[in-house]
C-alpha atoms as a PDB file:
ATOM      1  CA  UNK A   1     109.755  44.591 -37.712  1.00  0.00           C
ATOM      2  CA  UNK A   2     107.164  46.425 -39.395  1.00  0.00           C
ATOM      3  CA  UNK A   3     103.677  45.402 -38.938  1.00  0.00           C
ATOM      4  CA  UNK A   4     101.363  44.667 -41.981  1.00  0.00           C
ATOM      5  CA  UNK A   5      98.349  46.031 -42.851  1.00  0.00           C
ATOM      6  CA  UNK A   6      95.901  43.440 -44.033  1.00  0.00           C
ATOM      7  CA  UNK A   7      92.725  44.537 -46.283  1.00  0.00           C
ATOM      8  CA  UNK A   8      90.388  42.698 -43.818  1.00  0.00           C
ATOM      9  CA  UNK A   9      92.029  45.137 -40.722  1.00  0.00           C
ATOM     10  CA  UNK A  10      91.195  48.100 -42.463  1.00  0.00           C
ATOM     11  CA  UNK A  11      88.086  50.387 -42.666  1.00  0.00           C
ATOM     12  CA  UNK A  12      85.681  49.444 -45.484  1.00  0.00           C
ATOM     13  CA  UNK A  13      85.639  51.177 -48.723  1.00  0.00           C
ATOM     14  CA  UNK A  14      82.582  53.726 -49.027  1.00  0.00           C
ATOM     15  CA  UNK A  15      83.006  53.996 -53.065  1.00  0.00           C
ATOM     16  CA  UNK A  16      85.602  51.793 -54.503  1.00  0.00           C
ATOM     17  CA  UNK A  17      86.032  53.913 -57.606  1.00  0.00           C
ATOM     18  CA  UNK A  18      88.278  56.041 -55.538  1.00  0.00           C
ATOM     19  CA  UNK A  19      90.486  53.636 -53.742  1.00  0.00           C
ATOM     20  CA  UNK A  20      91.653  53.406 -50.142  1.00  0.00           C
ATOM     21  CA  UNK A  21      93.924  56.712 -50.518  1.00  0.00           C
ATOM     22  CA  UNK A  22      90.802  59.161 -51.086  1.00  0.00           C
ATOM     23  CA  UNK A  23      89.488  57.388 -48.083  1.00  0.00           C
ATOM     24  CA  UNK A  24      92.420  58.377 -46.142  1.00  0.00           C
ATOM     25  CA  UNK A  25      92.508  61.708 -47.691  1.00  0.00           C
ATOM     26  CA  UNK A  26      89.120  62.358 -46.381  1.00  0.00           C
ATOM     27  CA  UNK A  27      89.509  60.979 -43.137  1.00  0.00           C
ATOM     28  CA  UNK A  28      92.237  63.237 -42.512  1.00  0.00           C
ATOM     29  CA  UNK A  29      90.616  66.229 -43.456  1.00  0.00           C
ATOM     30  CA  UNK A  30      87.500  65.658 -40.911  1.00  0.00           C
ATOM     31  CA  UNK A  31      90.455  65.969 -37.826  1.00  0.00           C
ATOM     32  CA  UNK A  32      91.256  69.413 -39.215  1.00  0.00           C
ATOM     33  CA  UNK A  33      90.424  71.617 -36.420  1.00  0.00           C
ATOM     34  CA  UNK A  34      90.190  74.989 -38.868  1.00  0.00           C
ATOM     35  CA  UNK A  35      86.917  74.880 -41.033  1.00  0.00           C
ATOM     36  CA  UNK A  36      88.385  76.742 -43.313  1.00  0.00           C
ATOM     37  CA  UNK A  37      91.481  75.308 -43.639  1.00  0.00           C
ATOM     38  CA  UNK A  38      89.140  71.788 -43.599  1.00  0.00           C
ATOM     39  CA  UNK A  39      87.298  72.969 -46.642  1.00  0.00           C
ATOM     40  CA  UNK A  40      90.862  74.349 -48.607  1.00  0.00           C
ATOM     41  CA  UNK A  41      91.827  70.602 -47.968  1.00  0.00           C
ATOM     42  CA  UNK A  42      88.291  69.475 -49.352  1.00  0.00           C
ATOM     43  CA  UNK A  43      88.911  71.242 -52.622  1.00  0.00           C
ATOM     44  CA  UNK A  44      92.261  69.907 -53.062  1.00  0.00           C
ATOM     45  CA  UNK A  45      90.307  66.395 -52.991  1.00  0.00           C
ATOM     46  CA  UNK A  46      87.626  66.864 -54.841  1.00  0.00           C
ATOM     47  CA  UNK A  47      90.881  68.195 -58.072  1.00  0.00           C
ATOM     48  CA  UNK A  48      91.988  64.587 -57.200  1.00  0.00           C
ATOM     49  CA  UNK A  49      88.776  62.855 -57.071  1.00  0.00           C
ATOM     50  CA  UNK A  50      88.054  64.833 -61.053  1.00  0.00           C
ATOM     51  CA  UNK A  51      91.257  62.748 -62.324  1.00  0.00           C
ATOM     52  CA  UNK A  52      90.197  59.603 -60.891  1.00  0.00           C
ATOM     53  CA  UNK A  53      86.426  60.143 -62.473  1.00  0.00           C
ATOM     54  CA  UNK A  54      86.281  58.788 -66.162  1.00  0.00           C
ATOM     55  CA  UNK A  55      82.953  60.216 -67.004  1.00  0.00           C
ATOM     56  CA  UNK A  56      82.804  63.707 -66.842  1.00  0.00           C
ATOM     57  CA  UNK A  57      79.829  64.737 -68.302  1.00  0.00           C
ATOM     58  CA  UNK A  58      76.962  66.421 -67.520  1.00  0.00           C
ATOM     59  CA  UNK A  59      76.472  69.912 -65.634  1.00  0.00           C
ATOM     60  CA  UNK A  60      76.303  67.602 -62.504  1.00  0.00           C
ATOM     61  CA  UNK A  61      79.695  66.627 -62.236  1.00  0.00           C
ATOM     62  CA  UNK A  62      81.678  68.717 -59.570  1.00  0.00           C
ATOM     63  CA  UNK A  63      77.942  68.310 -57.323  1.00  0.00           C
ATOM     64  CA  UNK A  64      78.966  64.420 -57.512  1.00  0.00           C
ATOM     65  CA  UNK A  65      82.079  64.375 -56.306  1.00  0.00           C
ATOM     66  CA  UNK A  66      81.167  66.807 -53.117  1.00  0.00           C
ATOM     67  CA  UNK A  67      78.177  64.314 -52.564  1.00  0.00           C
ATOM     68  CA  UNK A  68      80.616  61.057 -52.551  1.00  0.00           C
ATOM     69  CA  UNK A  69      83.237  62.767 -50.825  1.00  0.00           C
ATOM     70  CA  UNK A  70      80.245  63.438 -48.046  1.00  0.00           C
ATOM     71  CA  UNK A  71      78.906  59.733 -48.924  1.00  0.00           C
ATOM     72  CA  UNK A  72      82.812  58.536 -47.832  1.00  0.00           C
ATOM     73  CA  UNK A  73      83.342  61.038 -44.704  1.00  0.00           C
ATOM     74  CA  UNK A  74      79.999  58.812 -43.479  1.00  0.00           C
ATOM     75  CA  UNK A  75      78.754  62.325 -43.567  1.00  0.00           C
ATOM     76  CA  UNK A  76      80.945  63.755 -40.976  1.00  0.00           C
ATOM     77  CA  UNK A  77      82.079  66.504 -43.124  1.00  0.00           C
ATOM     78  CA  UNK A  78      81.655  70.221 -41.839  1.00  0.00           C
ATOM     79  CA  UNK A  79      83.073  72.254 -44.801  1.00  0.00           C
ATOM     80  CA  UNK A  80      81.433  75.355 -46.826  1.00  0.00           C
ATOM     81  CA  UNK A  81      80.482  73.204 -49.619  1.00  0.00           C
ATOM     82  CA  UNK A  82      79.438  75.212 -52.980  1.00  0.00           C
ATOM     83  CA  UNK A  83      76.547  72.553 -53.003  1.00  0.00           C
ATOM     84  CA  UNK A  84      73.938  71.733 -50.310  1.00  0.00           C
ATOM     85  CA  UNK A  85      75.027  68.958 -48.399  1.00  0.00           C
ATOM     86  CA  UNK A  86      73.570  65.504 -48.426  1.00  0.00           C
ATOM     87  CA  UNK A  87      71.944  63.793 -45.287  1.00  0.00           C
ATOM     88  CA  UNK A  88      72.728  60.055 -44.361  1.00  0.00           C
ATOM     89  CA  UNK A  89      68.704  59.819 -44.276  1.00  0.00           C
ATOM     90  CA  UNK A  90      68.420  60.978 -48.112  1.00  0.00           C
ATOM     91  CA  UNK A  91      70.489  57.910 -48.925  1.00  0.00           C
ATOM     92  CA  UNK A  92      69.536  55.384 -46.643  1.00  0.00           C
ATOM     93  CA  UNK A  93      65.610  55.804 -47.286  1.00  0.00           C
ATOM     94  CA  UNK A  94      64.719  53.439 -49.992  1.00  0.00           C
ATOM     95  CA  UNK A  95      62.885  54.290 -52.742  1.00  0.00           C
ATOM     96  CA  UNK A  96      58.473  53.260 -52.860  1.00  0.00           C
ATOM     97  CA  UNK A  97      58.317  49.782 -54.772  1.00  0.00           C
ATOM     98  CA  UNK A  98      56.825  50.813 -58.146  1.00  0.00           C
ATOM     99  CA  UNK A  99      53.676  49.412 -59.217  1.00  0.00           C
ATOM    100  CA  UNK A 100      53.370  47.234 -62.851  1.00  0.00           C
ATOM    101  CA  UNK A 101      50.659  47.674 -64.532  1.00  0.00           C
ATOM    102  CA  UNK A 102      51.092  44.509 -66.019  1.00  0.00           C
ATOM    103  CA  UNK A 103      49.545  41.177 -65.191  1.00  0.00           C
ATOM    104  CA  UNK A 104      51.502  38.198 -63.783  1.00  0.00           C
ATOM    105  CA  UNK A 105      52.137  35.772 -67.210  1.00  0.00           C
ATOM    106  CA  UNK A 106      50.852  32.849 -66.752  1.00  0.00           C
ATOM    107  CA  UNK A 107      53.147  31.269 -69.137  1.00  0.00           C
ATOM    108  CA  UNK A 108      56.611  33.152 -69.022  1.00  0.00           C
ATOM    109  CA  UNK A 109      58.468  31.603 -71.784  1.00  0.00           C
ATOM    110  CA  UNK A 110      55.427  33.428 -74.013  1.00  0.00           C
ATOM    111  CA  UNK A 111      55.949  37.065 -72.862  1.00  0.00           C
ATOM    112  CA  UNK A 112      52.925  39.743 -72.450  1.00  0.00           C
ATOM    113  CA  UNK A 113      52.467  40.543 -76.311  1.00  0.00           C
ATOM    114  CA  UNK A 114      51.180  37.774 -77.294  1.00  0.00           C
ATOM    115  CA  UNK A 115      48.387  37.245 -74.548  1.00  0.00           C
ATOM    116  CA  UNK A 116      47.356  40.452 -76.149  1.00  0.00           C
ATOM    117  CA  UNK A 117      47.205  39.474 -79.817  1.00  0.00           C
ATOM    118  CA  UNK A 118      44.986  36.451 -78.304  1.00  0.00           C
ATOM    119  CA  UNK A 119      43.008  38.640 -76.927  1.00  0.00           C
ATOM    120  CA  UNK A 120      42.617  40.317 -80.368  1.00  0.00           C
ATOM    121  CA  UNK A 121      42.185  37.414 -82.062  1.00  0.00           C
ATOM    122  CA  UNK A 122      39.231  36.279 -79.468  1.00  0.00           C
ATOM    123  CA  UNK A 123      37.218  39.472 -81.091  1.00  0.00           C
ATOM    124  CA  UNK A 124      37.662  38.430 -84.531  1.00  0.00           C
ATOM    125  CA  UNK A 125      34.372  37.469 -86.160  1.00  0.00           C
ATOM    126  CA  UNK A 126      34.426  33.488 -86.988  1.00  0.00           C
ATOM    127  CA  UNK A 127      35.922  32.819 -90.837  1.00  0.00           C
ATOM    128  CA  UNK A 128      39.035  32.147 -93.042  1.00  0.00           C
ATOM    129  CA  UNK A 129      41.074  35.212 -91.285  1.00  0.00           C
ATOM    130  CA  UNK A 130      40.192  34.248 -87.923  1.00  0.00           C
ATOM    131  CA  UNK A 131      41.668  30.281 -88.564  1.00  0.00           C
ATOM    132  CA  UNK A 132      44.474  32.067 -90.050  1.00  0.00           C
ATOM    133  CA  UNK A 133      45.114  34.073 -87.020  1.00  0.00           C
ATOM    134  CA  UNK A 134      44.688  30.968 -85.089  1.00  0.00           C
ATOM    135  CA  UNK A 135      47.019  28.817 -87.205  1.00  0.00           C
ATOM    136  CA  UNK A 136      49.805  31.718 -86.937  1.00  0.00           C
ATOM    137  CA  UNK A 137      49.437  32.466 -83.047  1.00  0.00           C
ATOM    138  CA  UNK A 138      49.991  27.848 -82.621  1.00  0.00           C
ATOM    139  CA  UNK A 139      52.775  28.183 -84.475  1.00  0.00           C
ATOM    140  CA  UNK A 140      54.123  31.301 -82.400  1.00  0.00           C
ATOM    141  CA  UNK A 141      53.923  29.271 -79.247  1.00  0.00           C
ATOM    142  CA  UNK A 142      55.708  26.235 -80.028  1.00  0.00           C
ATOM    143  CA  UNK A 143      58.578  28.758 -81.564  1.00  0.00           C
ATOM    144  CA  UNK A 144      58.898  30.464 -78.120  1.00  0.00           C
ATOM    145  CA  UNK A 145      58.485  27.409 -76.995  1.00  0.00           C
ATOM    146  CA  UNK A 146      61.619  25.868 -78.325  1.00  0.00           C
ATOM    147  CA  UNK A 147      63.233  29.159 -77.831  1.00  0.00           C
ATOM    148  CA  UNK A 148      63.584  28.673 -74.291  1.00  0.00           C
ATOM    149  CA  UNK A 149      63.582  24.806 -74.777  1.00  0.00           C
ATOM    150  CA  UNK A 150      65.929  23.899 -77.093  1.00  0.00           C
ATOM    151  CA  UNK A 151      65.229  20.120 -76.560  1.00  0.00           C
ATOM    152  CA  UNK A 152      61.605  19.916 -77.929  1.00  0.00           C
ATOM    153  CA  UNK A 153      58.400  19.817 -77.195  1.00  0.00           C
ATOM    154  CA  UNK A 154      54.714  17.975 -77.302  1.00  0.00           C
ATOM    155  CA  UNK A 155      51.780  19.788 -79.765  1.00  0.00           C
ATOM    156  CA  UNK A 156      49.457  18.396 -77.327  1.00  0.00           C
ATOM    157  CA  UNK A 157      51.132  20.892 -75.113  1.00  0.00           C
ATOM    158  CA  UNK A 158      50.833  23.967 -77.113  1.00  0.00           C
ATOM    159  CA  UNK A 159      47.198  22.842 -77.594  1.00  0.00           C
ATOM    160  CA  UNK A 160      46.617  23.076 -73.932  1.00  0.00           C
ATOM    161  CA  UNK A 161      48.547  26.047 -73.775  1.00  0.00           C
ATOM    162  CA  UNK A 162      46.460  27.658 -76.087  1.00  0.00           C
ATOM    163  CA  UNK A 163      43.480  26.828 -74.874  1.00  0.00           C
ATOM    164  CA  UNK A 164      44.445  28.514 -71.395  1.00  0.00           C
ATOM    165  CA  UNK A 165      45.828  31.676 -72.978  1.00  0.00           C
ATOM    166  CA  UNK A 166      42.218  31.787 -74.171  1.00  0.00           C
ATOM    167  CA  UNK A 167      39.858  30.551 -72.480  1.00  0.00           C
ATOM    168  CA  UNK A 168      38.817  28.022 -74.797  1.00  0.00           C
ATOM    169  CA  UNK A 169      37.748  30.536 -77.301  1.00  0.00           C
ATOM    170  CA  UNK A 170      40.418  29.757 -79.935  1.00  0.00           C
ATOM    171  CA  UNK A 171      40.247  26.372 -81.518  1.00  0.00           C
ATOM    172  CA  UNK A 172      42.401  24.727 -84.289  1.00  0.00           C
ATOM    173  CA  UNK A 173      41.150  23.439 -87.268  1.00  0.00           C
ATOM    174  CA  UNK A 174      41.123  19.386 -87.135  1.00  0.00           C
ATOM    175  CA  UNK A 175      43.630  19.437 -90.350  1.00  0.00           C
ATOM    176  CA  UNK A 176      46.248  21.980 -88.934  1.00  0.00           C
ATOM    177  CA  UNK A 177      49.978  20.499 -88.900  1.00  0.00           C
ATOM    178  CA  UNK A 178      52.383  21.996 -86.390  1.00  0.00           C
ATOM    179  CA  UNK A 179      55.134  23.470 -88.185  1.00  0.00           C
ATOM    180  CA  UNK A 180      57.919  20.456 -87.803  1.00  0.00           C
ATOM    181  CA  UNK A 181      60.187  20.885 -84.585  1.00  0.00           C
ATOM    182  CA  UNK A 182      63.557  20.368 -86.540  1.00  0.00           C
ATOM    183  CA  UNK A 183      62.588  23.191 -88.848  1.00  0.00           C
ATOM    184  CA  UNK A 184      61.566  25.726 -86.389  1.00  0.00           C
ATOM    185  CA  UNK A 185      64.943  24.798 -84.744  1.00  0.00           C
ATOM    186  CA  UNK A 186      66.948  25.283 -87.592  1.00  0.00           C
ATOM    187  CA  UNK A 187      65.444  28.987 -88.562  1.00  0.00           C
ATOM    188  CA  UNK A 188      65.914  29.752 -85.060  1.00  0.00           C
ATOM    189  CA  UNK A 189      70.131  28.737 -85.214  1.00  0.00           C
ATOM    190  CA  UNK A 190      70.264  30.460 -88.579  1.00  0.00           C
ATOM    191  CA  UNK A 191      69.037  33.470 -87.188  1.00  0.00           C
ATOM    192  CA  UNK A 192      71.112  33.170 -84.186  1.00  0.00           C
ATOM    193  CA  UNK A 193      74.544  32.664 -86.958  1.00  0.00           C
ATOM    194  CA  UNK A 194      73.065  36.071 -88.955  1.00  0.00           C
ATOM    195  CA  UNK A 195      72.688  37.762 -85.558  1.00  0.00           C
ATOM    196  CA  UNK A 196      76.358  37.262 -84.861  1.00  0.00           C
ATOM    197  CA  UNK A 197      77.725  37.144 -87.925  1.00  0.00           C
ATOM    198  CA  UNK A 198      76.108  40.651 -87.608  1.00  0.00           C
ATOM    199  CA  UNK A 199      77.652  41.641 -85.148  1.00  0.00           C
ATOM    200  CA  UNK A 200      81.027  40.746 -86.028  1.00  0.00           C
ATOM    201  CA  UNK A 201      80.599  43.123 -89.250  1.00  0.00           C
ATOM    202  CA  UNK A 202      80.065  46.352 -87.519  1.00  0.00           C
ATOM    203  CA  UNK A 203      82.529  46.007 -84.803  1.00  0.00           C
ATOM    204  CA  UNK A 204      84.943  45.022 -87.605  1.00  0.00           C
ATOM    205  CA  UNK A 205      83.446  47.697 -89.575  1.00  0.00           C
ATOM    206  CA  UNK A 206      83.796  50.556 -86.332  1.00  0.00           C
ATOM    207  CA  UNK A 207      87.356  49.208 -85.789  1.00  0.00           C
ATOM    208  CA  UNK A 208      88.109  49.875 -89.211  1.00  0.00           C
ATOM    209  CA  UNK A 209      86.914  53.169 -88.899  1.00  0.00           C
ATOM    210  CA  UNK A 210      89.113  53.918 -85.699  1.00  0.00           C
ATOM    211  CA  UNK A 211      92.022  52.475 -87.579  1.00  0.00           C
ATOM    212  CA  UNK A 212      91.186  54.955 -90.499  1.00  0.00           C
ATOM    213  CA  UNK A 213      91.229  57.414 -88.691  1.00  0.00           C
ATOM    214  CA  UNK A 214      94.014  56.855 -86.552  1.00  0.00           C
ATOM    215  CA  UNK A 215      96.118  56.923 -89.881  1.00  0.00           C
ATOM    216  CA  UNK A 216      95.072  59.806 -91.374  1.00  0.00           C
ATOM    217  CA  UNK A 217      95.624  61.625 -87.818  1.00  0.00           C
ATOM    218  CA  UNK A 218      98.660  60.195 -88.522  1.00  0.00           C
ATOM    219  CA  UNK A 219      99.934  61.230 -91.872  1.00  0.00           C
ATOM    220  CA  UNK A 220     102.103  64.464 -92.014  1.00  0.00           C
ATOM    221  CA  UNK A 221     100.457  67.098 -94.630  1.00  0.00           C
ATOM    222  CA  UNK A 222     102.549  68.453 -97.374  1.00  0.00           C
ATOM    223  CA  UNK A 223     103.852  72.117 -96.330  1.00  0.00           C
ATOM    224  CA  UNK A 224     102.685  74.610 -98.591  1.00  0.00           C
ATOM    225  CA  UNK A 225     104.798  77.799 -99.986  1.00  0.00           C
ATOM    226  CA  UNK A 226     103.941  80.697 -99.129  1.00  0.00           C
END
């Protein structure tokens, strides 16, 4: 009886892209005694490896597949490769954490840009356009507000809110309304419908094209006498 080969018995996939029969491919090709008859084999798999590759592009392409076949041999590979061969070090060093420049939000649901237009608005000199600002920037908040929170939400709380994001230095007028929760709700699922309906018309639109053109591809031309 013959035995079977279970997926958790065998060796673990380097790059799944290229399936458990490159694998073996490879590994066979690393007990070939003859370098050059090892690196003849090699080039045979890397024409194999091109067909299984959907994207093609870029001058890069052939330097790819020599660096996963390496990347799959666990680097045991000793061909004459027409590019310079990887290390196991170059791949296993991870890269230096990068550094934001950005401050930590204190109030996620916000986002960055509009601690800055406080901050703007802080400078403006006291007067009709400043309250404006003010009344605008409220309003803002309790929109992102509810666009995270769909539920709803207490003015008191944008109050506070806004008095954090600035330090106390902007300050509603004792007659400003919040805009009403239900409305600011409402534009928001309005918006959301136009976004898909959208949506909808230019992948209709782009499959009409494709359909267009697949016809006229299609269509015999009239012979012409000569």
């Amino acid at each position: 009886m013959n035995s079977i080969e279970y997926n958790t018995t065998r060796d673990k996939l380097k790059i799944r892209e290229y399936g458990r029969n490159i694998q073996k491919l490879i590994t066979f090709a690393i007990a070939i005694e003859d370098k050059t008859e090892r690196t003849q084999f090699c080039h045979f798999i890397i024409q194999v490896m091109s067909q299984i590759q959907t994207q093609k592009d870029g001058s890069d392409f052939k330097r790819k597949l020599w660096d996963h076949m390496h990347i799959i041999s666990d680097f045991k590979l000793d061909v004459d490769s027409p590019f310079e061969v990887p290390t196991k070090t170059f791949y296993q060093t991870k890269p230096e954490p990068i550094e934001y420049k950005e401050k930590n939000l204190r109030f996620k649901q916000y986002g960055n840009n509009i601690e800055k237009i406080i901050e703007k608005a802080i400078e403006f000199e006291e007067g009709p356009e400043k309250e404006t600002l003010i009344k605008i920037i409220a309003n803002h908040l309790k929109k992102l507000y509810l666009h995270w929170n769909r539920e709803s939400v207490n003015d008191d709380l944008i109050n506070e809110h806004l008095k954090i994001l600035s330090g106390g230095k902007l300050k509603l007028s004792e007659d400003f309304t919040y805009n009403s929760t239900g409305e600011i709700l409402s534009r928001l699922k309005r918006r959301k419908v136009t976004q898909t309906q959208s949506n909808q018309k230019s992948s209709n639109q782009r499959h009409s094209h494709g359909s267009s053109n697949k016809r006229r591809s299609n269509t015999p031309r009239p012979r012409t006498n000569r």
